[in-house]
N, C-alpha and C. Protein backbone atom coordinates (compact mmCIF):
# COMPACT_ATOMS: atom_id res chain seq x y z
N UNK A 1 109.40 89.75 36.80
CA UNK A 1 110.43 89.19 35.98
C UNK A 1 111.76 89.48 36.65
N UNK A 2 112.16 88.55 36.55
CA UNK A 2 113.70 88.58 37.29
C UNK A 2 115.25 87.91 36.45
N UNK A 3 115.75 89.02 36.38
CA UNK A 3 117.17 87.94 35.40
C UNK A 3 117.74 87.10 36.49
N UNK A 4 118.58 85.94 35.99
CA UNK A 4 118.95 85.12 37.17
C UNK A 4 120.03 84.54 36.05
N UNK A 5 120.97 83.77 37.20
CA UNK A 5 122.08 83.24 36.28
C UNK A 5 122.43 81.69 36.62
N UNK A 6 122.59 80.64 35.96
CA UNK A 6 122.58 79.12 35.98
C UNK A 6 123.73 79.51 36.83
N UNK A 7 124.26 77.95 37.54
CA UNK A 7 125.67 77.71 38.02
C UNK A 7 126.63 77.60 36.96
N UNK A 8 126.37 77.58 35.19
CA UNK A 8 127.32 77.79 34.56
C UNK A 8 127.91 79.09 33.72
N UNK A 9 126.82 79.90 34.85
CA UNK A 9 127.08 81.12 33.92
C UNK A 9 126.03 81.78 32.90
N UNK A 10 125.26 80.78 32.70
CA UNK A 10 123.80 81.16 31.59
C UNK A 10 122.75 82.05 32.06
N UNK A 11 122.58 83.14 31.49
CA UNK A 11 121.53 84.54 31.76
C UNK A 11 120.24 83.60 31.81
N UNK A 12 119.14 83.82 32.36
CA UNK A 12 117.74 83.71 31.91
C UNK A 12 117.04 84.46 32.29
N UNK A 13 115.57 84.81 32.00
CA UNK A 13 114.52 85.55 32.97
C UNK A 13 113.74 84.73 33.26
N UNK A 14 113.35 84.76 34.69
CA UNK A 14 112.24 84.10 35.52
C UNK A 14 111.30 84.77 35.67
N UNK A 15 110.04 84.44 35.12
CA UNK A 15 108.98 85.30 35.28
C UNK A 15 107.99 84.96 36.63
N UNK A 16 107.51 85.94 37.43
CA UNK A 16 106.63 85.50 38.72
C UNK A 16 105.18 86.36 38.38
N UNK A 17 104.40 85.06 38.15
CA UNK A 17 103.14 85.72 38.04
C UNK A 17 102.32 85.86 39.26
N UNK A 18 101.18 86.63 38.88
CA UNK A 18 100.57 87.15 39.67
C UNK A 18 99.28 86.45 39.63
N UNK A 19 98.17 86.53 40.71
CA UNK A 19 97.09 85.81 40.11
C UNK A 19 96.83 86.35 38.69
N UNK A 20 95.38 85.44 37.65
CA UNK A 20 94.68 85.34 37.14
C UNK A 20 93.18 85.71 36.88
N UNK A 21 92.78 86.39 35.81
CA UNK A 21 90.92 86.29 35.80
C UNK A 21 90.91 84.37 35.80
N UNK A 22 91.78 83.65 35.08
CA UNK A 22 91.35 82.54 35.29
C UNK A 22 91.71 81.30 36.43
N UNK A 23 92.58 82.08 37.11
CA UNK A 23 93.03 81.50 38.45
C UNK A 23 92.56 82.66 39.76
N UNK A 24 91.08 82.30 40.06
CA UNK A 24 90.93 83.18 40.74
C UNK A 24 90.83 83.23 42.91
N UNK A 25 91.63 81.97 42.61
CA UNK A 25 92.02 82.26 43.99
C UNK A 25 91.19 81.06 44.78
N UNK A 26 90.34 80.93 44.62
CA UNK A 26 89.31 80.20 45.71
C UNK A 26 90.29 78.46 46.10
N UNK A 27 90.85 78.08 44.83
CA UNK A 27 91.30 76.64 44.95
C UNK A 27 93.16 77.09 45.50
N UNK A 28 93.47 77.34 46.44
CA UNK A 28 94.78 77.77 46.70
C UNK A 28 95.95 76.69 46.23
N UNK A 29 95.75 75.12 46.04
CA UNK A 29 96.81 74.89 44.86
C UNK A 29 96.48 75.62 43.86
N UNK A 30 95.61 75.78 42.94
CA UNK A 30 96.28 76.26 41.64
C UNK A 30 96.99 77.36 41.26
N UNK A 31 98.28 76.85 41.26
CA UNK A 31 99.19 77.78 40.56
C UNK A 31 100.08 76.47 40.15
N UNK A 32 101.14 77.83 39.39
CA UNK A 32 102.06 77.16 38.64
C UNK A 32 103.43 76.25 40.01
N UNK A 33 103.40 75.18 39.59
CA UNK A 33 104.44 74.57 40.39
C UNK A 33 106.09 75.19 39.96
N UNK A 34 106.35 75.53 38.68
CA UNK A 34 107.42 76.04 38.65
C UNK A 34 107.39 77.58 37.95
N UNK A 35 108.26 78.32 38.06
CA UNK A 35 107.99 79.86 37.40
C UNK A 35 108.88 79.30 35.80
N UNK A 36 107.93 79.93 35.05
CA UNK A 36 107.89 80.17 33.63
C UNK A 36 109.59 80.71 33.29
N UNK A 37 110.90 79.94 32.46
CA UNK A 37 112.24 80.75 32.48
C UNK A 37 112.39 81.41 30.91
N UNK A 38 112.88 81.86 30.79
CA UNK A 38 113.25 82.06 29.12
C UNK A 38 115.16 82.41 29.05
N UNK A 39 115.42 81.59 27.95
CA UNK A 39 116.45 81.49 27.96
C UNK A 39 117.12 82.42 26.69
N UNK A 40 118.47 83.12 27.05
CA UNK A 40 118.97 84.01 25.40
C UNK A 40 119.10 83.32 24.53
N UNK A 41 118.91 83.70 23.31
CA UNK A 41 119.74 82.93 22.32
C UNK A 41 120.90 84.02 21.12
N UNK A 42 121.71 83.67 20.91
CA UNK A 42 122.72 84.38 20.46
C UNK A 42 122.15 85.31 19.00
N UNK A 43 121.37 86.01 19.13
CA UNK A 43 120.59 86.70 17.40
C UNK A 43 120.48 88.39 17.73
N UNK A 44 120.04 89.22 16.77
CA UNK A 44 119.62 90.32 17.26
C UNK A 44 118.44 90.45 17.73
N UNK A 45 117.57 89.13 18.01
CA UNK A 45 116.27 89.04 18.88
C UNK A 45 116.70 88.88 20.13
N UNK A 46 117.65 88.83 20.78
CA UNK A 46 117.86 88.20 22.05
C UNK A 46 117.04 88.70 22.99
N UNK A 47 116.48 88.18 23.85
CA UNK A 47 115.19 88.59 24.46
C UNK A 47 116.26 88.72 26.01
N UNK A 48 117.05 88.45 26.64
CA UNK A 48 118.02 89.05 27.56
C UNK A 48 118.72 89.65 27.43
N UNK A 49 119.33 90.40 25.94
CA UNK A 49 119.88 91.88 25.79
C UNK A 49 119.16 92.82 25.44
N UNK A 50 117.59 92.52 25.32
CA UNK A 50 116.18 93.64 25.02
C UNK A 50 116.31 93.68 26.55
N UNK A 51 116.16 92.89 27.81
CA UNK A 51 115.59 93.25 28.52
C UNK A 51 116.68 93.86 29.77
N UNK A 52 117.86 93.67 29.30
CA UNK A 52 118.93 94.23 29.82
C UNK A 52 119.14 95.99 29.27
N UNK A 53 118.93 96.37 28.30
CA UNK A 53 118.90 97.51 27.25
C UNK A 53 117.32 98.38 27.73
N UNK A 54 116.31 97.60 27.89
CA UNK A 54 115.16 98.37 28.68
C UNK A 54 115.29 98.45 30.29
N UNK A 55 115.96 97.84 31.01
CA UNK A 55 116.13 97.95 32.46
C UNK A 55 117.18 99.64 32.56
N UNK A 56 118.04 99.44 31.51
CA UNK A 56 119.47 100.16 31.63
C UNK A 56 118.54 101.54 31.62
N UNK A 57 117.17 102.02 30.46
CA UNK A 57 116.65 102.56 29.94
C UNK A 57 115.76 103.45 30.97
N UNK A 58 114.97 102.47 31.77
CA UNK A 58 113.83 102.68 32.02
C UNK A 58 113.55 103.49 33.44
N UNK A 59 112.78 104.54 33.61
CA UNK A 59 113.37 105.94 34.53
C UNK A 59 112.92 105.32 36.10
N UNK A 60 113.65 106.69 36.57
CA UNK A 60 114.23 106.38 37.91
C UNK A 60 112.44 106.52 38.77
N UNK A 61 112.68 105.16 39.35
CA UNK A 61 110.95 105.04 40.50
C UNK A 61 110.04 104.29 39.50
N UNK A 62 110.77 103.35 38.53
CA UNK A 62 110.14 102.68 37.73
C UNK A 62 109.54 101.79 38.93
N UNK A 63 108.22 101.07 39.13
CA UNK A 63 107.95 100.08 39.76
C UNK A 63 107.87 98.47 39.09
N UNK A 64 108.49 98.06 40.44
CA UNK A 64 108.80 96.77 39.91
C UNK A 64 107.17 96.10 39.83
N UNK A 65 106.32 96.56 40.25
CA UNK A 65 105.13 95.68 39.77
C UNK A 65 104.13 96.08 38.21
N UNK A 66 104.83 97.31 37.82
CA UNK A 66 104.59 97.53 36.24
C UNK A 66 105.17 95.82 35.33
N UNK A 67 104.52 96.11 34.57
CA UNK A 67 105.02 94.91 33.70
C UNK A 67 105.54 95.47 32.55
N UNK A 68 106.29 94.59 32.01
CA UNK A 68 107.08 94.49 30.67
C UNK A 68 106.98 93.83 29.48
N UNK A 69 106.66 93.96 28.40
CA UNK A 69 106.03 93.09 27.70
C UNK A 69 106.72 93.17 25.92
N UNK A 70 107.06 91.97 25.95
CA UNK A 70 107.68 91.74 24.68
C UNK A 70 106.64 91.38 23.73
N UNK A 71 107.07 91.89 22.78
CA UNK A 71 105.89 91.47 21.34
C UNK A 71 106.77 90.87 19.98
């Protein structure tokens, strides 16, 4: 997952997956043609100030291939 920012300024997260149990490799197109974005929206759900507030949070030698997972 990666935050990224539009040319107008707009936060999102880009998520980069990894293979699949159901994408298991043998057919090398299948994957996703574009990465999955999610965009903020202005509430106390905002799912880019949770994930800005857990980055700020989260200890030192965190690995970036742990995942993060919103519920």
């Amino acid at each position: 997952m990666k935050l990224r920012t539009t040319a107008e300024g707009d936060e999102f997260l880009e998520f980069h997956e990894r293979q699949t149990k159901t994408r298991t490799g043998e057919n090398l197109g299948d994957y996703r043609k574009v990465n999955p974005k999610m965009c903020g929206v202005n509430s106390p759900r905002d799912s880019i100030a949770m994930y800005k507030a857990y980055s700020a949070k989260r200890p030192d030698g965190f690995s970036i291939s742990m995942m993060i997972h919103f519920t």
